[in-house]
N, C-alpha and C. Protein backbone atom coordinates (compact mmCIF):
# COMPACT_ATOMS: atom_id res chain seq x y z
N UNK A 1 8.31 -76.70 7.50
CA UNK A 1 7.11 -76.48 6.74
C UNK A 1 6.20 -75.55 7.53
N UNK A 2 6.02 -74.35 7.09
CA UNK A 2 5.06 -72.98 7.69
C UNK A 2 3.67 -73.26 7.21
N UNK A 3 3.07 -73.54 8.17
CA UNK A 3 0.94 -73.48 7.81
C UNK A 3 1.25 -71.97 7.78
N UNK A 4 1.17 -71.62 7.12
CA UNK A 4 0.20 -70.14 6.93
C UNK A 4 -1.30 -70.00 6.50
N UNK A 5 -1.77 -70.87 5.91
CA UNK A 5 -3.14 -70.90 5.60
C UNK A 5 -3.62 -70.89 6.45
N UNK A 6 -3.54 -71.16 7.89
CA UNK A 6 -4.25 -71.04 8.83
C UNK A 6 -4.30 -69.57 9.39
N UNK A 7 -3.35 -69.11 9.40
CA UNK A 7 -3.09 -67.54 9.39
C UNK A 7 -2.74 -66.47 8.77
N UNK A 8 -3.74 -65.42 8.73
CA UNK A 8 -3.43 -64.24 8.06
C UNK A 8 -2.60 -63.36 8.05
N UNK A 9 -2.34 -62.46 7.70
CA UNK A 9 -1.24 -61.59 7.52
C UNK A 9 -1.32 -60.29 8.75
N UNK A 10 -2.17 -60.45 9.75
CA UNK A 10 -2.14 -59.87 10.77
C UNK A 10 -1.18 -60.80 11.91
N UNK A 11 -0.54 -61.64 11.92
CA UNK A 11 0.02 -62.05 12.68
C UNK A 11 -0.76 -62.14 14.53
N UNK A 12 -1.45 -62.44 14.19
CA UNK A 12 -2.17 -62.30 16.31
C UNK A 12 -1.31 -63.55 17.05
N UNK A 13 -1.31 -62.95 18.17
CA UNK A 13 -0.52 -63.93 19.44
C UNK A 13 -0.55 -65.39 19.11
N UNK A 14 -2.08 -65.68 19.17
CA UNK A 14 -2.39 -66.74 18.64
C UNK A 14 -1.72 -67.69 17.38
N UNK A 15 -1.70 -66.47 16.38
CA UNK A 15 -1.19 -67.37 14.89
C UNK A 15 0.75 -67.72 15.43
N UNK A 16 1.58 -66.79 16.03
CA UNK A 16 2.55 -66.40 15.86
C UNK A 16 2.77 -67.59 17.26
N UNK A 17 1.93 -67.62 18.10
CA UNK A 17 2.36 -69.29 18.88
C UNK A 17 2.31 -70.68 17.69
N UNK A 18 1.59 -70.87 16.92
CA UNK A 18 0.91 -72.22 16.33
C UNK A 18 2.20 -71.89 15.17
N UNK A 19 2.67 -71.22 14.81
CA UNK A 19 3.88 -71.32 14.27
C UNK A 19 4.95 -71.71 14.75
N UNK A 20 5.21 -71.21 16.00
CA UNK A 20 6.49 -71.19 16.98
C UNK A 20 6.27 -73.31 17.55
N UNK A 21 4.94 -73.70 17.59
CA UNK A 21 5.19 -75.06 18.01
C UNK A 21 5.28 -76.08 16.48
N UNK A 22 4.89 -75.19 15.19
CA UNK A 22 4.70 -76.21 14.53
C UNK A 22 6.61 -76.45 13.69
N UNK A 23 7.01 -75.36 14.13
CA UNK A 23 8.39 -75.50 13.59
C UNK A 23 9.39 -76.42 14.82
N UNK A 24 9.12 -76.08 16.02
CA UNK A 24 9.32 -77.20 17.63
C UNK A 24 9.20 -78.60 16.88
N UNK A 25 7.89 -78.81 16.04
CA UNK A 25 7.52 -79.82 15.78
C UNK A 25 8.46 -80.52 14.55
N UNK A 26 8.59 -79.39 13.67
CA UNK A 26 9.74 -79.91 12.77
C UNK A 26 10.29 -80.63 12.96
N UNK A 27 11.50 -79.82 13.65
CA UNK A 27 12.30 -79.71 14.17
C UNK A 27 12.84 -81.59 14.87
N UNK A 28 12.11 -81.32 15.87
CA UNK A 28 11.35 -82.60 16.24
C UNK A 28 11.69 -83.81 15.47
N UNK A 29 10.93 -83.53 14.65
CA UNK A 29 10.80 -84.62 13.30
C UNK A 29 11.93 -84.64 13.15
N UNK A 30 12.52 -83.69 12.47
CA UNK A 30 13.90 -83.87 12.02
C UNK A 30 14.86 -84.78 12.64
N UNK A 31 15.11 -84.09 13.97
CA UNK A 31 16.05 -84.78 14.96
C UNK A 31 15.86 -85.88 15.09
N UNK A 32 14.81 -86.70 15.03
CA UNK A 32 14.25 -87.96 15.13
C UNK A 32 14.54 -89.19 13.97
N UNK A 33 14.32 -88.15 12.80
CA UNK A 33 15.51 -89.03 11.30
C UNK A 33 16.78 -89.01 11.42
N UNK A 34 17.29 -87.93 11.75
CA UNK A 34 18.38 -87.67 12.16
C UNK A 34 19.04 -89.02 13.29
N UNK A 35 18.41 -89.21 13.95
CA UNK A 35 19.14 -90.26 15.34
C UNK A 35 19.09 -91.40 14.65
N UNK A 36 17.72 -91.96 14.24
CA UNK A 36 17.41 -93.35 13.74
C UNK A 36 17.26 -93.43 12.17
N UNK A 37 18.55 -93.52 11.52
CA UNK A 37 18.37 -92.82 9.44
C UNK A 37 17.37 -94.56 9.22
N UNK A 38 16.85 -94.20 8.24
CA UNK A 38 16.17 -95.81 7.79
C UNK A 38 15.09 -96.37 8.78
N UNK A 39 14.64 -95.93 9.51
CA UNK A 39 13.63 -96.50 10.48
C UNK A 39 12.55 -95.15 10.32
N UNK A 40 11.05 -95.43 10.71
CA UNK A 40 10.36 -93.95 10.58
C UNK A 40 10.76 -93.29 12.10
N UNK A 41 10.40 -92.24 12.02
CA UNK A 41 11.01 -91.27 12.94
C UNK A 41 9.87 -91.20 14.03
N UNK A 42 10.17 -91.03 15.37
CA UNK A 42 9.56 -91.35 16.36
C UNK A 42 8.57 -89.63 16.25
N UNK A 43 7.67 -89.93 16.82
CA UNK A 43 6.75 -88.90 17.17
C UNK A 43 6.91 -88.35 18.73
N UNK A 44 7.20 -89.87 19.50
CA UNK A 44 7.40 -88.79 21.22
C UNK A 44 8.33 -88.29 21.17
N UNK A 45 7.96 -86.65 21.88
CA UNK A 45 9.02 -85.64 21.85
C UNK A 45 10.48 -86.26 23.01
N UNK A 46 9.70 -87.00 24.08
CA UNK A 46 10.51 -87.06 25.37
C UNK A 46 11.43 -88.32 24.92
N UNK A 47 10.92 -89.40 24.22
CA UNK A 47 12.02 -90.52 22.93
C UNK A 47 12.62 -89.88 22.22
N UNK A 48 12.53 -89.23 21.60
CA UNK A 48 13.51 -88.58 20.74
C UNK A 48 14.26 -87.73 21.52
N UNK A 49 14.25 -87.14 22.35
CA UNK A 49 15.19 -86.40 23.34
C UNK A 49 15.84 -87.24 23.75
N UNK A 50 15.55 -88.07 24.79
CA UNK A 50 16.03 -89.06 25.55
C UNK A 50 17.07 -89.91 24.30
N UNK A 51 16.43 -90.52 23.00
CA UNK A 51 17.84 -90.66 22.44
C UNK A 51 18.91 -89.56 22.28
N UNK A 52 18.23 -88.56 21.56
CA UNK A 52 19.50 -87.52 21.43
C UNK A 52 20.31 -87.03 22.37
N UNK A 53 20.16 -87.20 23.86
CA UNK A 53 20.96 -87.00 25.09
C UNK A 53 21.83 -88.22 24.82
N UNK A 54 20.98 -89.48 25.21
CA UNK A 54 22.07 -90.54 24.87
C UNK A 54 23.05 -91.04 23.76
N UNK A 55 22.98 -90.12 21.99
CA UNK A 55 23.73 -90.25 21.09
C UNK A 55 24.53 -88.89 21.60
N UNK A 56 24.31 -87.98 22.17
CA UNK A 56 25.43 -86.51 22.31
C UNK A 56 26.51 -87.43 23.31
N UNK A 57 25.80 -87.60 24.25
CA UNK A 57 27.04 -88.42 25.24
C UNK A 57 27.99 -89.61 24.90
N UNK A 58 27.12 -90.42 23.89
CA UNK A 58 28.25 -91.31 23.60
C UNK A 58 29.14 -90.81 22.50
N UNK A 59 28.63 -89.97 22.23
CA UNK A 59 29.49 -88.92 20.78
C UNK A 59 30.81 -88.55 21.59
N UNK A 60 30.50 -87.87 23.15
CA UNK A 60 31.45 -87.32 23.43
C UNK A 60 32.54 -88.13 23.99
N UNK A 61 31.59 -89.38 24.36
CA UNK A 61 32.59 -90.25 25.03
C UNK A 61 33.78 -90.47 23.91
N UNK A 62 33.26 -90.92 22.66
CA UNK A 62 33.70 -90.91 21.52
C UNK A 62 34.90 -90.17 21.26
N UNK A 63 34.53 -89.00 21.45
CA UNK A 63 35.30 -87.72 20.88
C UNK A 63 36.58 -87.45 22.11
N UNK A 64 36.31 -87.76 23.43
CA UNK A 64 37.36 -87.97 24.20
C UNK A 64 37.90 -88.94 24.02
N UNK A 65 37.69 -90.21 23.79
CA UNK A 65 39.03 -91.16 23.54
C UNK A 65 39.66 -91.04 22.68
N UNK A 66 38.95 -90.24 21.46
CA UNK A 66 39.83 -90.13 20.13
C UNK A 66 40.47 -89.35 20.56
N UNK A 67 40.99 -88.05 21.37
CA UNK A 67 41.94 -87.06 21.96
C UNK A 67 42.61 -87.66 22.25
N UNK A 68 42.46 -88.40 23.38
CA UNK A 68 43.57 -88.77 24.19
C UNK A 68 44.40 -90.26 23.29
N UNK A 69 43.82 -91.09 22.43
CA UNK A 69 44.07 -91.95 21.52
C UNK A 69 45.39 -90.74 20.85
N UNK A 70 44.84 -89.61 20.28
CA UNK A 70 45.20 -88.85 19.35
C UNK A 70 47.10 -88.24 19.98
N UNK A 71 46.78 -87.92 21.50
CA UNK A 71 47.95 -87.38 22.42
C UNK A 71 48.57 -88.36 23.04
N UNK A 72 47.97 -90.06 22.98
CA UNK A 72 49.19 -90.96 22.79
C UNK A 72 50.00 -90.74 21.77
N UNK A 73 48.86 -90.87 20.28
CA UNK A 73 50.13 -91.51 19.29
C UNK A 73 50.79 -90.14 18.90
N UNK A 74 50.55 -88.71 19.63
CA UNK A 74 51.56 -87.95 19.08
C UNK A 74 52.85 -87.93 19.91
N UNK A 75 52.63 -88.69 20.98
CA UNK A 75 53.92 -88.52 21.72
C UNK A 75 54.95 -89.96 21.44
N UNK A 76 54.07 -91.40 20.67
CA UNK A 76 54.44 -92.29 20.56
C UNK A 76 55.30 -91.87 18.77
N UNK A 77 54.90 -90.86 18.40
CA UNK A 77 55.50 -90.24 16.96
C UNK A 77 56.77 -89.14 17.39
N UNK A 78 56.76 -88.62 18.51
CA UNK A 78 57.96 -88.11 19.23
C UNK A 78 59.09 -88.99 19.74
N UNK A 79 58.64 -90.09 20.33
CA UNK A 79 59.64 -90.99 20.91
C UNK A 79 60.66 -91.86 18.94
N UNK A 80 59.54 -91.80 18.31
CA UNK A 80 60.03 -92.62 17.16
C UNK A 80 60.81 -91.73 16.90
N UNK A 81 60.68 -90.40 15.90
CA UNK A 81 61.31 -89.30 15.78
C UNK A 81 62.91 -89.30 16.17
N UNK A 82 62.43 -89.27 17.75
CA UNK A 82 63.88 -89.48 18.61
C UNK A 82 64.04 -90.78 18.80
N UNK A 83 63.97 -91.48 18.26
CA UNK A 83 64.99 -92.49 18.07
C UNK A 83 65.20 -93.06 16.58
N UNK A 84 64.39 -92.43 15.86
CA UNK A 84 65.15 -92.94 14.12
C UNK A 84 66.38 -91.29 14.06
N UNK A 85 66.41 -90.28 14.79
CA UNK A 85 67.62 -89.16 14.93
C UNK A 85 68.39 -90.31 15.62
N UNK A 86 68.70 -90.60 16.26
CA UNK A 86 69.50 -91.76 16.85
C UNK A 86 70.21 -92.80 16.31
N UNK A 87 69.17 -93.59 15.65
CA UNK A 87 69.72 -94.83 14.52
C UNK A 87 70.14 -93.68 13.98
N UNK A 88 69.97 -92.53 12.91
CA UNK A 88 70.57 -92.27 11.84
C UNK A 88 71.86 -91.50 12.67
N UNK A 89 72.61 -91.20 14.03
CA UNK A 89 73.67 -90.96 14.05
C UNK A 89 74.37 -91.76 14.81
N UNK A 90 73.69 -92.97 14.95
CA UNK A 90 74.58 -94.29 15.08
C UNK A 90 74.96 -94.75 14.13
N UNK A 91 74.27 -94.98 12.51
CA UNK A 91 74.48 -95.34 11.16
C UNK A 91 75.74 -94.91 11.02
N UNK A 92 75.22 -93.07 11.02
CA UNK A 92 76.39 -92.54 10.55
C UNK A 92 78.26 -92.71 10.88
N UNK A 93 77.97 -92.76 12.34
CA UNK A 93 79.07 -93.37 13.27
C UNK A 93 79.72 -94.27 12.54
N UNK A 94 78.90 -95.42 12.51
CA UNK A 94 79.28 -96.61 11.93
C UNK A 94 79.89 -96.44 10.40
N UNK A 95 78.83 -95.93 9.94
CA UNK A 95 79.77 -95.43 8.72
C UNK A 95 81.08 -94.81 8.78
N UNK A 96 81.21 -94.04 9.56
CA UNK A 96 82.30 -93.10 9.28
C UNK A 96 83.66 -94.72 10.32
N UNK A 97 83.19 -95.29 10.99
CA UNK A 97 84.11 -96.01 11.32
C UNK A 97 84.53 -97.18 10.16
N UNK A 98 83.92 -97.78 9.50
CA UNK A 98 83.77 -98.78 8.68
C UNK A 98 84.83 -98.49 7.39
N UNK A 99 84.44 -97.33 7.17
CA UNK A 99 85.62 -96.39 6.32
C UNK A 99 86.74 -96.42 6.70
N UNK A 100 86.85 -96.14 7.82
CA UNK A 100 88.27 -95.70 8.88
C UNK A 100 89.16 -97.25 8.85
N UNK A 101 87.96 -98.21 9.01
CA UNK A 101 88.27 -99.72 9.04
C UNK A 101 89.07 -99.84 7.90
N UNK A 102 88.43 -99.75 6.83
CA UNK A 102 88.45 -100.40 4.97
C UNK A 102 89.69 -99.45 5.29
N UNK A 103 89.99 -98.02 5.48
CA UNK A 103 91.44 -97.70 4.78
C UNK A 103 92.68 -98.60 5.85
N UNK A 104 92.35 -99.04 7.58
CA UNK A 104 93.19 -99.59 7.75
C UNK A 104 93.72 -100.82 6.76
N UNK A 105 92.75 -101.31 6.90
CA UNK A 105 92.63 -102.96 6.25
C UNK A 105 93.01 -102.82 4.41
N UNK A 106 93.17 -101.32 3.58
CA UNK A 106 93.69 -101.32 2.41
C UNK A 106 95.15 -101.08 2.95
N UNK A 107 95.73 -100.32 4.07
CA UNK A 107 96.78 -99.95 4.12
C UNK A 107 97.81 -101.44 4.87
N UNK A 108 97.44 -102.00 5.32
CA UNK A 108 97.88 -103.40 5.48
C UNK A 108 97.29 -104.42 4.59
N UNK A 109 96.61 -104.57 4.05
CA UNK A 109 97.12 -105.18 2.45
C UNK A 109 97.89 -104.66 1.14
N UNK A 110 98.60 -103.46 1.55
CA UNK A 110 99.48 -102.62 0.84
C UNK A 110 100.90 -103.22 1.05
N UNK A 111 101.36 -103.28 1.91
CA UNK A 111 102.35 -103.62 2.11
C UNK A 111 102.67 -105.48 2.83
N UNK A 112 103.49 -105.96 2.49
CA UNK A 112 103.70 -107.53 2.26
C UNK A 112 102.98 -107.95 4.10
N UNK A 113 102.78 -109.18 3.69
CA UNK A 113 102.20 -109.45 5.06
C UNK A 113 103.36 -110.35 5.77
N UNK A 114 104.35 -110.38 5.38
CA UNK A 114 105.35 -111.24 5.68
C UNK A 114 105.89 -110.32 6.53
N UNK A 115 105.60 -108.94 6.49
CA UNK A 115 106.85 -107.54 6.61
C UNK A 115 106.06 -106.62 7.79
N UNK A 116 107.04 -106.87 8.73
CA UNK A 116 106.08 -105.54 9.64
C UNK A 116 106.09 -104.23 9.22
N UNK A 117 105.56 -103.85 10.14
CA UNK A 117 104.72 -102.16 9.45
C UNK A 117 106.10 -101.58 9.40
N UNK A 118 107.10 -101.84 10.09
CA UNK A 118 108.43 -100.58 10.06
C UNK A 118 109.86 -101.20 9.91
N UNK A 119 110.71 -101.03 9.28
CA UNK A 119 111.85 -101.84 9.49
C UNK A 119 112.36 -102.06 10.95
N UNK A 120 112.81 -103.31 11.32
CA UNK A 120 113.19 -103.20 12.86
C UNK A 120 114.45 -102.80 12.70
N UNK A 121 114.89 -102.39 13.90
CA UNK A 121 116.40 -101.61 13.93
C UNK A 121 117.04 -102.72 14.97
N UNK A 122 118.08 -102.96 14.35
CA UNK A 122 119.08 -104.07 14.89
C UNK A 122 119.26 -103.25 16.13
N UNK A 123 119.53 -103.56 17.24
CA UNK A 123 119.15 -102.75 18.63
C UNK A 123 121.14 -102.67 18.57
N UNK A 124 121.57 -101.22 19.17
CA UNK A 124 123.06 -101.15 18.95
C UNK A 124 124.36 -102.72 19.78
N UNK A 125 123.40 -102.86 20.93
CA UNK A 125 124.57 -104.13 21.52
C UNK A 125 124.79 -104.86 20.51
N UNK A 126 123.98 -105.26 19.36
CA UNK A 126 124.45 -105.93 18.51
C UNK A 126 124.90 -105.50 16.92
N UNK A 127 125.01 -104.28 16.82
CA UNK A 127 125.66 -103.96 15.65
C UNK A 127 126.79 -104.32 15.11
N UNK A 128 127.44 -103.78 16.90
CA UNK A 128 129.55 -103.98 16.38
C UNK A 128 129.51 -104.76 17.56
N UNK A 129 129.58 -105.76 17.44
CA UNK A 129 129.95 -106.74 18.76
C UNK A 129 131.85 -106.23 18.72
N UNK A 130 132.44 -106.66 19.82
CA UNK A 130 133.64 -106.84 19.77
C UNK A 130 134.50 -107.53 19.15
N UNK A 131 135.23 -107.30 18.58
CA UNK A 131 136.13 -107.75 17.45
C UNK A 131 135.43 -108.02 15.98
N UNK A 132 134.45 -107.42 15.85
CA UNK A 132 133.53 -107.25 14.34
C UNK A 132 133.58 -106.09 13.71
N UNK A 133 133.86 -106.00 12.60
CA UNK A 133 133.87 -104.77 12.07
C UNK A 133 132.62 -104.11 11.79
N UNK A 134 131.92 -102.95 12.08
CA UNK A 134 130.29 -103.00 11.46
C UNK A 134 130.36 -103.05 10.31
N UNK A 135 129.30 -103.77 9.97
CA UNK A 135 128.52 -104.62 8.51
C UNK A 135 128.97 -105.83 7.97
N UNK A 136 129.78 -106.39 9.16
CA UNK A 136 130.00 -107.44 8.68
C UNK A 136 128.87 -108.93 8.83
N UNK A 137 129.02 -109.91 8.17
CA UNK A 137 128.34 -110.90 8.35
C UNK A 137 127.95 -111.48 9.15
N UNK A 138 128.49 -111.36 10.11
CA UNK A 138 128.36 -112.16 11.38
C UNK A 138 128.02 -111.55 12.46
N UNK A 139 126.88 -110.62 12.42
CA UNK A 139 126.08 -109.92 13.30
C UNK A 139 124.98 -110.53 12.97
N UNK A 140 124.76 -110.70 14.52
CA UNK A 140 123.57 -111.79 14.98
C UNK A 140 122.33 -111.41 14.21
N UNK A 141 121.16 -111.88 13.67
CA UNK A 141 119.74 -111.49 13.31
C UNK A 141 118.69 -112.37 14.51
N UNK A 142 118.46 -111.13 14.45
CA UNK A 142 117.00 -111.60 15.67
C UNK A 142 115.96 -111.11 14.50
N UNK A 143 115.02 -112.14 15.63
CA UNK A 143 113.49 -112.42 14.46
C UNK A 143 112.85 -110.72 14.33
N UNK A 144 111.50 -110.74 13.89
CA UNK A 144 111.15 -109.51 14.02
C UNK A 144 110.52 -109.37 15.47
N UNK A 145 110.35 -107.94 16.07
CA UNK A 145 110.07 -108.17 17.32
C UNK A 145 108.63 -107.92 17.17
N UNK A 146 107.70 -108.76 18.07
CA UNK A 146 106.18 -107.98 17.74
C UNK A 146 105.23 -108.81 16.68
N UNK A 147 106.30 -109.87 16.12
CA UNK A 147 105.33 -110.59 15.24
C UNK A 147 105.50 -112.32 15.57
N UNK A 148 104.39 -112.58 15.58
CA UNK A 148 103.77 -114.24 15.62
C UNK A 148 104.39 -114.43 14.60
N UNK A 149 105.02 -115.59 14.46
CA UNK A 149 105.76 -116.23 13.53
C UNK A 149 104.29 -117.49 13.15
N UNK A 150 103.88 -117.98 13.92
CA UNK A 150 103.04 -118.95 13.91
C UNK A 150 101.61 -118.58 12.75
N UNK A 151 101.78 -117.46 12.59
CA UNK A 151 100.81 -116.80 11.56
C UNK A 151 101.06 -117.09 10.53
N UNK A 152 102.13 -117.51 9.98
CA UNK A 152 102.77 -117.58 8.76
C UNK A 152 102.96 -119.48 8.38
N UNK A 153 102.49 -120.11 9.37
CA UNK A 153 102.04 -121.66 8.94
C UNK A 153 100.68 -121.42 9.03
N UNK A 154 100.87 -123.21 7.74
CA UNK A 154 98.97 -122.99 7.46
C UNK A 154 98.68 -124.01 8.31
N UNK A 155 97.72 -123.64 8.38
CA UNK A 155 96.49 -124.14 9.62
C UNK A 155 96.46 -125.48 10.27
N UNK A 156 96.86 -126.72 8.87
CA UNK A 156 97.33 -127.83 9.88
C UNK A 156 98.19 -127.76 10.87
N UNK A 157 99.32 -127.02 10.49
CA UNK A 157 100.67 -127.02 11.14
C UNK A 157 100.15 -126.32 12.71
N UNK A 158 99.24 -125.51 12.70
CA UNK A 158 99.23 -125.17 13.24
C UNK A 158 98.37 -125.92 14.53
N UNK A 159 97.16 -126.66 14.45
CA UNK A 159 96.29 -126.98 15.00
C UNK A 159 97.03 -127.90 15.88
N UNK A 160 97.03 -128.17 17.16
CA UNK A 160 97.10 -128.67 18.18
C UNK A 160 95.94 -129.77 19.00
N UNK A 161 94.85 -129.76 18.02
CA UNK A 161 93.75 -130.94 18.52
C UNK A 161 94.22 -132.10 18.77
N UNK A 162 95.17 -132.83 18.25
CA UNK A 162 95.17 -134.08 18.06
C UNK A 162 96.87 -134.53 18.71
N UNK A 163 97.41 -133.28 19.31
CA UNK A 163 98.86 -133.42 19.53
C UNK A 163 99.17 -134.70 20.60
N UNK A 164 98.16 -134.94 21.77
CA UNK A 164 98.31 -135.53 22.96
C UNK A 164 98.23 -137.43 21.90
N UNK A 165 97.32 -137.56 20.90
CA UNK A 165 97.32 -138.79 20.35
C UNK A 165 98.34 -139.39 19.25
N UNK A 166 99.24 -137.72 18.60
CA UNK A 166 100.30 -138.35 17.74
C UNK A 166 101.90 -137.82 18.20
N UNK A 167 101.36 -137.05 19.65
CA UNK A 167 103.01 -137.02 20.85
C UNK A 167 102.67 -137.59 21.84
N UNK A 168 102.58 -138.56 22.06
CA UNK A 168 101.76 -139.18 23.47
C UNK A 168 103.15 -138.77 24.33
N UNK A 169 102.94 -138.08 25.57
CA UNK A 169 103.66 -137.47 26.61
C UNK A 169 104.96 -138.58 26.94
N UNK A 170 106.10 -138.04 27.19
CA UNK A 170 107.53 -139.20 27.14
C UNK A 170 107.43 -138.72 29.14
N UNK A 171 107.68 -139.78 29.66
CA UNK A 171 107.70 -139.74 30.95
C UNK A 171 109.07 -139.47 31.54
């Protein structure tokens, strides 16, 4: 707010100071609503300074923790980054093994489970024994080689918990 009524349009030293403090004074004012909104605004120049030193500094204090707050969580958004790239080529891994799994596990439920993966080959000592003609009947059969027979009873037969109480040991 400019008094000019107090001064004419010659501008003298005089008028052109009482301007220069009454806008200081504004000013003043201003800064003073400005610090404290809702309260009336202080009139001492050296209170209203003295807050506004003490709201700039805690502003800045402010404004530095939010940086460094800010250059944690961008490096705590780097570490995530690099490690959800990680999970997703461990996933993938897994995926691509799980697959690899399912076609073993279709390709042995393909063929009988009674039956190993390859025909065994009667090993030659026993093809043509001596005095046998080959293909005849009476060439020995050995089991399959490579397979648990014990796989092929069910589970009572198999369990052994209770053997010591219904074979009690013959001395």
């Amino acid at each position: 707010m400019v008094r000019s009524e107090s001064c004419n349009a010659s501008s003298s030293k005089a008028c052109r100071e009482k301007l220069r403090r009454d806008r200081l004074n504004d000013k003043f004012m201003e800064l003073g609503s400005i610090l404290e909104p809702g309260r009336p605004p202080k009139t001492d120049k050296s209170a209203i300074l003295i807050d506004a030193v003490r709201m700039v500094t805690q502003l800045r204090g402010e404004a530095q923790k939010l940086k460094d707050s800010n250059t944690s969580l961008q490096e705590r958004i780097k570490e995530l980054k690099s490690e959800k790239n990680e999970l997703r080529d461990e996933k993938q891994r897994l995926k691509a093994e799980k697959e690899r799994l399912e076609q073993q596990l279709k390709a042995m439920n393909a063929q009988p489970s009674f039956m190993p993966p390859a025909p065994p080959a009667i090993p030659a000592a026993f093809a043509a024994a001596p005095g046998q003609a080959p293909g005849n009947k009476l060439v020995p059969l050995i089991g399959y080689p490579g397979v648990a027979m014990w796989q092929f009873m069910p589970p009572a037969a198999v369990d052994t918990s209770q053997d010591h109480v219904l074979r009690p040991p013959v001395a």
